[in-house]
Protein backbone atom coordinates (compact mmCIF):
# COMPACT_ATOMS: atom_id res chain seq x y z
CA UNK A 1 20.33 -8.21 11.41
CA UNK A 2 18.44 -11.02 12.73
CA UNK A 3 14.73 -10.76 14.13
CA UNK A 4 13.80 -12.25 17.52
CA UNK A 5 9.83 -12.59 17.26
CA UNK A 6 7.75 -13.64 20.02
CA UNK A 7 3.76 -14.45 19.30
CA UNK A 8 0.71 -15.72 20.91
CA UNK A 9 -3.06 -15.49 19.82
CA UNK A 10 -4.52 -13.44 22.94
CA UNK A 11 -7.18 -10.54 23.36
CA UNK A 12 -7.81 -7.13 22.61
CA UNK A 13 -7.73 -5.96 25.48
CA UNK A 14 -4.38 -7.94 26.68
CA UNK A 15 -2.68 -6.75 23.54
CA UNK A 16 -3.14 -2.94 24.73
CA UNK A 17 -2.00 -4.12 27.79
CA UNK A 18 0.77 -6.45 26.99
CA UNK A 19 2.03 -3.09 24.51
CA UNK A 20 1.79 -0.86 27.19
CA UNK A 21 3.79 -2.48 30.08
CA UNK A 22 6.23 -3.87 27.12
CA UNK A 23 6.60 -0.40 26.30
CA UNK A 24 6.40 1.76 29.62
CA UNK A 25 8.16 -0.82 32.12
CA UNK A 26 9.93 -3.55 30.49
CA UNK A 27 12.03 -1.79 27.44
CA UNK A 28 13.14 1.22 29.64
CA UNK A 29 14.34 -1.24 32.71
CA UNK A 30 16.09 -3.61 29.86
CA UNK A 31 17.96 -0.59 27.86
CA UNK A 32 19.13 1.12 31.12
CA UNK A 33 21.02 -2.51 31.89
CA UNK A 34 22.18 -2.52 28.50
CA UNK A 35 21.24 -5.03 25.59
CA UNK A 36 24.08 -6.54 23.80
CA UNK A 37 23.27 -6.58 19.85
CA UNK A 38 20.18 -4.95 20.49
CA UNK A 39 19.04 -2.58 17.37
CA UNK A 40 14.89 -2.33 18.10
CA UNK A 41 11.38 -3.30 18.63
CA UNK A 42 8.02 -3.61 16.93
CA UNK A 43 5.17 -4.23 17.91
CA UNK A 44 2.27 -6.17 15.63
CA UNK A 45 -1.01 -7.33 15.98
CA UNK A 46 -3.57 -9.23 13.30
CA UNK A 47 -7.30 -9.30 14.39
CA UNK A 48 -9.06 -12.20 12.87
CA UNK A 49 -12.59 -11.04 13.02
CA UNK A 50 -12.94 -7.33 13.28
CA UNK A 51 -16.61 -7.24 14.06
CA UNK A 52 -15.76 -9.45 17.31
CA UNK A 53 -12.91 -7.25 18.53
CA UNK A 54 -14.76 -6.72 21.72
CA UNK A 55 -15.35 -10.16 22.56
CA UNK A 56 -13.41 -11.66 25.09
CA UNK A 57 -11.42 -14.68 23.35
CA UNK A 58 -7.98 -15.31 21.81
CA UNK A 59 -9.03 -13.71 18.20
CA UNK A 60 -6.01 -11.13 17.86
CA UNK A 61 -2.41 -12.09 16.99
CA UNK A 62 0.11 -10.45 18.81
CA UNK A 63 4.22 -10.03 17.95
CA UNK A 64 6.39 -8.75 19.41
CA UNK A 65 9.66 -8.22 17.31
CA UNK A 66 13.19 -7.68 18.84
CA UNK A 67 16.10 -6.70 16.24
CA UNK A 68 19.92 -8.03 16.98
CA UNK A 69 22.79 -8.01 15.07
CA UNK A 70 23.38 -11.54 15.29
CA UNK A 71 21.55 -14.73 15.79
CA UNK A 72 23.73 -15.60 19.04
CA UNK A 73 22.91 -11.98 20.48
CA UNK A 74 19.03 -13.19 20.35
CA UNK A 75 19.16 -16.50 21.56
CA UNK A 76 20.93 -15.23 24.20
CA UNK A 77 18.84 -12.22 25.11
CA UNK A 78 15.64 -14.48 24.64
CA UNK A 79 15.14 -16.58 28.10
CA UNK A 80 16.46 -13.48 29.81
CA UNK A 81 13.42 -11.15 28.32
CA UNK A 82 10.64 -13.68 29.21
CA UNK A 83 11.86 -13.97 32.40
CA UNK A 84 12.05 -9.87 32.64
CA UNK A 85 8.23 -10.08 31.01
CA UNK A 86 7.20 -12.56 33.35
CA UNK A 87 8.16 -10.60 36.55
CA UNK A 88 6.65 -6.76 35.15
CA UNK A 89 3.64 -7.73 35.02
CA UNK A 90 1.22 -10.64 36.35
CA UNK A 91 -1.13 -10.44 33.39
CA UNK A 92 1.77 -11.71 31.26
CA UNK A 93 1.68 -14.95 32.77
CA UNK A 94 -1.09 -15.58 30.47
CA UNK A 95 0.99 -14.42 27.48
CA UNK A 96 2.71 -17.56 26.52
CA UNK A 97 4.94 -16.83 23.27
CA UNK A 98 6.26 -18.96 20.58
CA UNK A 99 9.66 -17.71 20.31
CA UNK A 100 11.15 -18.12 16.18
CA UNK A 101 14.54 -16.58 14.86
CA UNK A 102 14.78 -15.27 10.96
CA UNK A 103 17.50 -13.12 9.36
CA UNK A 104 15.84 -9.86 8.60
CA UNK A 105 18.87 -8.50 6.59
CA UNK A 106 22.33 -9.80 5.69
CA UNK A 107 25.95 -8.47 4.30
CA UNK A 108 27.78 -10.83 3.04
CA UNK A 109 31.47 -11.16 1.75
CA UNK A 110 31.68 -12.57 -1.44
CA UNK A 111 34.61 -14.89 -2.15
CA UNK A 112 35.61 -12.67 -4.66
CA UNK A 113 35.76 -9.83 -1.92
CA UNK A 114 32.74 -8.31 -3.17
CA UNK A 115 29.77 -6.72 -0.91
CA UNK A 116 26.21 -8.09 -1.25
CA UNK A 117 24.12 -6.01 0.94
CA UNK A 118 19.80 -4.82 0.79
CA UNK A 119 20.11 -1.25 0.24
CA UNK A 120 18.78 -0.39 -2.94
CA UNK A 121 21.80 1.77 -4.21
CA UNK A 122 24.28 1.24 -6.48
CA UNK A 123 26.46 -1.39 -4.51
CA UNK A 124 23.70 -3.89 -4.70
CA UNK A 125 23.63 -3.27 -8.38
CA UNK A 126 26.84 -3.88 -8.92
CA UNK A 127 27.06 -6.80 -6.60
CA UNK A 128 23.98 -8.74 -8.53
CA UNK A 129 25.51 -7.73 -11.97
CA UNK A 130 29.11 -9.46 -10.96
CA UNK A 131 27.17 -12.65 -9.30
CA UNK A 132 24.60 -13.07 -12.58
CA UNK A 133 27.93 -12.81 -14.83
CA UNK A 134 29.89 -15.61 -12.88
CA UNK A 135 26.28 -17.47 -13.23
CA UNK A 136 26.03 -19.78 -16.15
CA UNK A 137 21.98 -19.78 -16.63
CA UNK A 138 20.46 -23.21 -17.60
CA UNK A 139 18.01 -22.39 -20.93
CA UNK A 140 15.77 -25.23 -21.12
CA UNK A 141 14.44 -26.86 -24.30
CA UNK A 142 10.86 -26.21 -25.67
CA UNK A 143 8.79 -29.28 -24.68
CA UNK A 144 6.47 -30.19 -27.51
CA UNK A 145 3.28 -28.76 -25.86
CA UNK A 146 4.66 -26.31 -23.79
CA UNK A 147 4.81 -22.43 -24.54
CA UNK A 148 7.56 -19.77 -23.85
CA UNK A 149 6.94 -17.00 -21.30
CA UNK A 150 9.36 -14.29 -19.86
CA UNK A 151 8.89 -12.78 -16.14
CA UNK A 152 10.45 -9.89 -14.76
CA UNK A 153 12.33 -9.47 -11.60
CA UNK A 154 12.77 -6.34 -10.69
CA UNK A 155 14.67 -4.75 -7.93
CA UNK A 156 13.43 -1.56 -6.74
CA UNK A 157 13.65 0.33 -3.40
CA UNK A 158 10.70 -0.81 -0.34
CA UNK A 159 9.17 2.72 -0.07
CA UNK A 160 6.52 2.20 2.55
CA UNK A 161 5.35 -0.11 4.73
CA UNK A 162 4.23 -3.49 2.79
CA UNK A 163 0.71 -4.63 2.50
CA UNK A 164 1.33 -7.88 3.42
CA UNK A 165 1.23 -8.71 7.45
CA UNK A 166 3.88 -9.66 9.37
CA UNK A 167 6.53 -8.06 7.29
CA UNK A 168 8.56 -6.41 10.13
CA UNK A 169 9.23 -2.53 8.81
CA UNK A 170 10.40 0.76 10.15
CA UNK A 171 9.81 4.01 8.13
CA UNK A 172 14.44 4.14 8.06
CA UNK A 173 13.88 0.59 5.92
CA UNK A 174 11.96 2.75 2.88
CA UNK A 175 14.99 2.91 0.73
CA UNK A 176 15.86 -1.22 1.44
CA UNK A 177 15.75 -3.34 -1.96
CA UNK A 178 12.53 -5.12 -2.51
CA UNK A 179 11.24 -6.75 -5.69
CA UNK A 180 7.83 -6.14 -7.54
CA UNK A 181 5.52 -9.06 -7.34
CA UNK A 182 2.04 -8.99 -7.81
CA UNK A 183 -1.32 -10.50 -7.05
CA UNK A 184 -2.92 -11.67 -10.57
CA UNK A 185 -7.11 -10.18 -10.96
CA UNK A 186 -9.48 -12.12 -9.90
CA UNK A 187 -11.18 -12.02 -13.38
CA UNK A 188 -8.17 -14.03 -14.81
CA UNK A 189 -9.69 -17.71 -15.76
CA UNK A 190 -6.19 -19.54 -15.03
CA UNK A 191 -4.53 -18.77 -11.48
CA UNK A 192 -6.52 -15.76 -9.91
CA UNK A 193 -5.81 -14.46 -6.93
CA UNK A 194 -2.19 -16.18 -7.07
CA UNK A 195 1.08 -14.39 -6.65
CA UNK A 196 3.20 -13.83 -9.84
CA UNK A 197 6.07 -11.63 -11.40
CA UNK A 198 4.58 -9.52 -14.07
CA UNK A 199 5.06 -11.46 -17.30
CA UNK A 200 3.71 -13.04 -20.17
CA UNK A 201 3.80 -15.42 -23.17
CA UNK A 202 7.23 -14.43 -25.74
CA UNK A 203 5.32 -12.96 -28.96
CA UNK A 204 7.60 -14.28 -31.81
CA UNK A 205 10.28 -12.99 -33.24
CA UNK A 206 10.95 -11.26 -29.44
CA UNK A 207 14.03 -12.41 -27.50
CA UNK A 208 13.18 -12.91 -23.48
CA UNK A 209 14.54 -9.55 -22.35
CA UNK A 210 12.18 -7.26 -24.69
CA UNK A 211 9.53 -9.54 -23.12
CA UNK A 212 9.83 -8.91 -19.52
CA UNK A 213 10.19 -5.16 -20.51
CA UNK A 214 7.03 -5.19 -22.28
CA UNK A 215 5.08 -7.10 -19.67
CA UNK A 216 6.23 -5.02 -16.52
CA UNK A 217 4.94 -1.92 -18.43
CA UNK A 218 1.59 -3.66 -19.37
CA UNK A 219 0.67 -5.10 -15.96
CA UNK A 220 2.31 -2.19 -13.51
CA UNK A 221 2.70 0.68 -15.21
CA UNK A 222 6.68 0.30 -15.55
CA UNK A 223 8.89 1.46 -18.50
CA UNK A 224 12.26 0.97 -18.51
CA UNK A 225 15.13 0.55 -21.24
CA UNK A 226 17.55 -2.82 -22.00
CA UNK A 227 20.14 -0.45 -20.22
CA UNK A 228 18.14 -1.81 -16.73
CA UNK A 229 18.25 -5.79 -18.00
CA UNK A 230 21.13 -6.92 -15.34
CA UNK A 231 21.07 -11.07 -16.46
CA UNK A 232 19.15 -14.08 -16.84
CA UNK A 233 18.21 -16.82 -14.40
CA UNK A 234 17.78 -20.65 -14.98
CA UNK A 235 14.68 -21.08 -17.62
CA UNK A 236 12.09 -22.69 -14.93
CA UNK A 237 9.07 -25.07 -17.27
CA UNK A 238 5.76 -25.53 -14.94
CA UNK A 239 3.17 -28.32 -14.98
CA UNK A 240 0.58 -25.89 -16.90
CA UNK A 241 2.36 -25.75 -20.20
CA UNK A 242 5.21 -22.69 -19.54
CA UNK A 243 8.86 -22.38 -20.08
CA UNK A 244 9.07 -19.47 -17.96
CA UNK A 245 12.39 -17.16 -18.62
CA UNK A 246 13.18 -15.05 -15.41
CA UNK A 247 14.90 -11.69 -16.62
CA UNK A 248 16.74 -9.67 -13.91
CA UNK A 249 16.06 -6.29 -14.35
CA UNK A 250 17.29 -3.08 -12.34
CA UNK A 251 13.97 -0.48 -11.22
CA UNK A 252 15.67 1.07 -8.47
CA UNK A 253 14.08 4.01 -7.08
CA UNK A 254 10.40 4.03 -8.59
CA UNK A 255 6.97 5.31 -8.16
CA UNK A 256 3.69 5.87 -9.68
CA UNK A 257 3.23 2.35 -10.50
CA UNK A 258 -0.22 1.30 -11.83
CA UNK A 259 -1.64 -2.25 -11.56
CA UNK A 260 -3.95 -2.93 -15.27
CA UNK A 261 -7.00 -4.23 -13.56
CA UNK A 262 -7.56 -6.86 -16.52
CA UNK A 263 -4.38 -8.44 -15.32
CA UNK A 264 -3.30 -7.11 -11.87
CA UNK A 265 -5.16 -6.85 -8.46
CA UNK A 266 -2.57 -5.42 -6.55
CA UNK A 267 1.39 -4.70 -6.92
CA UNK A 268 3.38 -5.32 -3.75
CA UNK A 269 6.89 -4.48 -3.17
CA UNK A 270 8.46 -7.37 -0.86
CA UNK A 271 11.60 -6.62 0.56
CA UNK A 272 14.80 -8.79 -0.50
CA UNK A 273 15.43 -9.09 3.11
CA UNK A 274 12.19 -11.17 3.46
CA UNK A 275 13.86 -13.97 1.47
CA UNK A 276 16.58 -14.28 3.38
CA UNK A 277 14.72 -15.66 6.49
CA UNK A 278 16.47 -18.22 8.12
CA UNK A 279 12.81 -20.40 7.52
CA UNK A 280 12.99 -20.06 3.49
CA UNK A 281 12.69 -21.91 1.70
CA UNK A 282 10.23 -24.74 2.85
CA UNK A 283 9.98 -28.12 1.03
CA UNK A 284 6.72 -29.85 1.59
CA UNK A 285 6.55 -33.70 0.11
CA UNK A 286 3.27 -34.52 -2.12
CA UNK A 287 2.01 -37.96 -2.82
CA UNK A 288 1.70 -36.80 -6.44
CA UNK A 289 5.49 -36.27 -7.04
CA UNK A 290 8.83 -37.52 -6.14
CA UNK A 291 10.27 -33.87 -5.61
CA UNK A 292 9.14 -31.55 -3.02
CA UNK A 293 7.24 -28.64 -3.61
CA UNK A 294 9.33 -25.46 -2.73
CA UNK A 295 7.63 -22.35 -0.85
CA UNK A 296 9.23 -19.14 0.13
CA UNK A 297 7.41 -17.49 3.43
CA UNK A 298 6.28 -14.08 3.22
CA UNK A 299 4.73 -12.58 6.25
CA UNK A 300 2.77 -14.91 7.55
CA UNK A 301 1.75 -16.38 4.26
CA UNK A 302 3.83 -18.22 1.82
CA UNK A 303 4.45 -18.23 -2.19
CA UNK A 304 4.49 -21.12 -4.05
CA UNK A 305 6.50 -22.00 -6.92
CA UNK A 306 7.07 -21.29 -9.65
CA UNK A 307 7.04 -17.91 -8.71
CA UNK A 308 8.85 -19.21 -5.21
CA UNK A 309 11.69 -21.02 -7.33
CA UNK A 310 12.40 -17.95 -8.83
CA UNK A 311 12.63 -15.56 -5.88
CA UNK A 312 14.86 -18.44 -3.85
CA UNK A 313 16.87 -18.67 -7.16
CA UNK A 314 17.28 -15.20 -6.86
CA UNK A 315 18.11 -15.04 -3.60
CA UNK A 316 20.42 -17.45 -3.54
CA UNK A 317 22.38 -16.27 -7.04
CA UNK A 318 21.84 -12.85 -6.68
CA UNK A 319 22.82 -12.01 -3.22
CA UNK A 320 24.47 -14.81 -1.72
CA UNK A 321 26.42 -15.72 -5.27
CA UNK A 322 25.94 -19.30 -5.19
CA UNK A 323 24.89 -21.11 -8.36
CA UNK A 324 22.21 -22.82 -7.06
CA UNK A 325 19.60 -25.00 -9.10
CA UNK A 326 15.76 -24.69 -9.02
CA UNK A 327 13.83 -26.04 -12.00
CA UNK A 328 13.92 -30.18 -10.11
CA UNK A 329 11.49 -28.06 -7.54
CA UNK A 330 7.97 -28.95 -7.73
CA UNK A 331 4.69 -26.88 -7.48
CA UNK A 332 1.55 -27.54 -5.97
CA UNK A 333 -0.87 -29.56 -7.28
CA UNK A 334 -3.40 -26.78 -7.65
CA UNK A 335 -1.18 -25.19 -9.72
CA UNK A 336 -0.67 -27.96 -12.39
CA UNK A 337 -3.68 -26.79 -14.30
């Protein structure tokens, strides 16, 4: 499915507006003509400033999403929409969208005539299991200096609508894979605030798998068996002294998660599906390093690696099956400390 999204910074009071004749003139006169590809709609809005929500200035952010099953459906539908917009209504005149294009879901056929697809069932368990074991992970060598860590990622179902805005849900996506990431406690001295995979330093004598295990109970509340442990991706060694071990691990259908507040501000769920946006990943140059940094947008925000080389590793092994490479990717400079 790909996602058609239209935005402009505007008002409060055209957003209610621009909702209302979207909703009341423009959808009904477009669906009785017939849409080709068309799935849905939603509509989103971000206020900047609550306390000036009155004020008459361009403070909100307002989307409007249209669903297709293909990108040519959208790009085709797209001119013909703002045009139909255009003529409802003379206050939308003034709304004067950005239009973007990003795969919301995919379903791919494997070479090997397998199905890769973002329900979080039992196909897409067995479809990651038969891509990890055609993968030949890349373990990296202990730099002197450097320390070994293990993270989990773990596949589990969406459940509700995420806490992070501008990912596009409907209550029908609640049982869509998504993995676990969280948002490290702000009383952490290294990295607060930062997104992360729960994880942690490799106690000796423990092997990378009985790490991750350990560490997604700790920080979320998670306890699962090595019957879950699906494979290993490429070792990934960061600028602040880690050899970080990613360790795929299947959740599936989970609640009751609990975020230790010495470690964890907040668990989020992030559907799969938001990797696979046509915009991800992003490489942004930095005068401090030949290689370019690699982001992976979520929302409107973004993640930065290492935790971003991971998830596009993922991605890119996991559901597409290609044996892409990561650990060349750089990070920020913030993050080198």
């Amino acid at each position: 499915m790909i996602a058609q999204e239209w935005h402009s910074w505007t008002t409060l009071a055209n957003a209610n507006a621009y909702e209302t004749i979207l909703r009341e003139r423009i959808l009904p006169r477009l669906e009785t003509r017939g849409i080709p590809g068309y799935r849905g709609v939603q509509v989103l809005r971000h206020m900047v400033d609550e306390a000036v929500e009155t004020q008459d200035f361009a403070s909100l952010r307002f989307k409007i999403i249209l669903y297709f099953e293909t990108v040519q459906h959208a790009r085709t539908f797209g001119n013909f929409f703002l045009d139909i917009a255009h003529t409802a209504h003379p206050l939308l005149e003034r709304f004067e969208p950005h239009p973007i294009h990003y795969a919301v879901a995919v379903r791919i056929d494997q070479p090997q005539g397998r199905m890769s697809h973002l329900s979080c069932d039992d196909e897409l368990r067995h479809a990651i299991t038969a891509n990890l074991r055609d993968f030949a992970f890349q373990s990296a060598e202990l730099e002197a200096g450097k320390r070994a860590a293990a993270v989990a990622v773990t596949i589990v179902h969406v459940a509700q609508q995420p806490e992070v805005y501008g990912i596009p849900f409907e209550p029908s996506w609640e049982d869509d894979a998504a993995i676990l990431l969280t948002r490290r406690s702000a009383r952490l001295k290294k990295h607060a605030g930062q997104w992360a995979l729960p994880g942690g330093r490799i106690d000796q004598g423990e092997r990378p798998e009985e790490t991750a295990l350990r560490e997604l109970e700790e920080e979320v509340g998670l306890k699962l068996g090595r019957e879950r442990i699906i494979g290993r991706l490429d070792d990934y060694t960061t600028r602040s002294g880690f050899t970080i071990k990613p360790v795929v691990i299947w959740g599936g259908r989970v609640t009751g998660l609990i975020a230790n507040p010495d470690e964890v501000q907040a668990i989020h769920r992030i559907p799969v599906a938001e990797f696979m946006r046509e915009d991800a990943p992003i490489l942004q140059n930095i005068p401090e390093s030949e290689h370019p940094v690699l982001l992976m947008p979520v929302g409107d925000s973004w993640i930065a690696a290492p935790t971003a080389a991971i998830l596009y590793q993922f991605r890119e092994v996991c559901i597409l099956g290609k044996p892409t490479r990561v650990a060349h990717f750089e990070q920020p400079y913030f993050a080198w400390k």
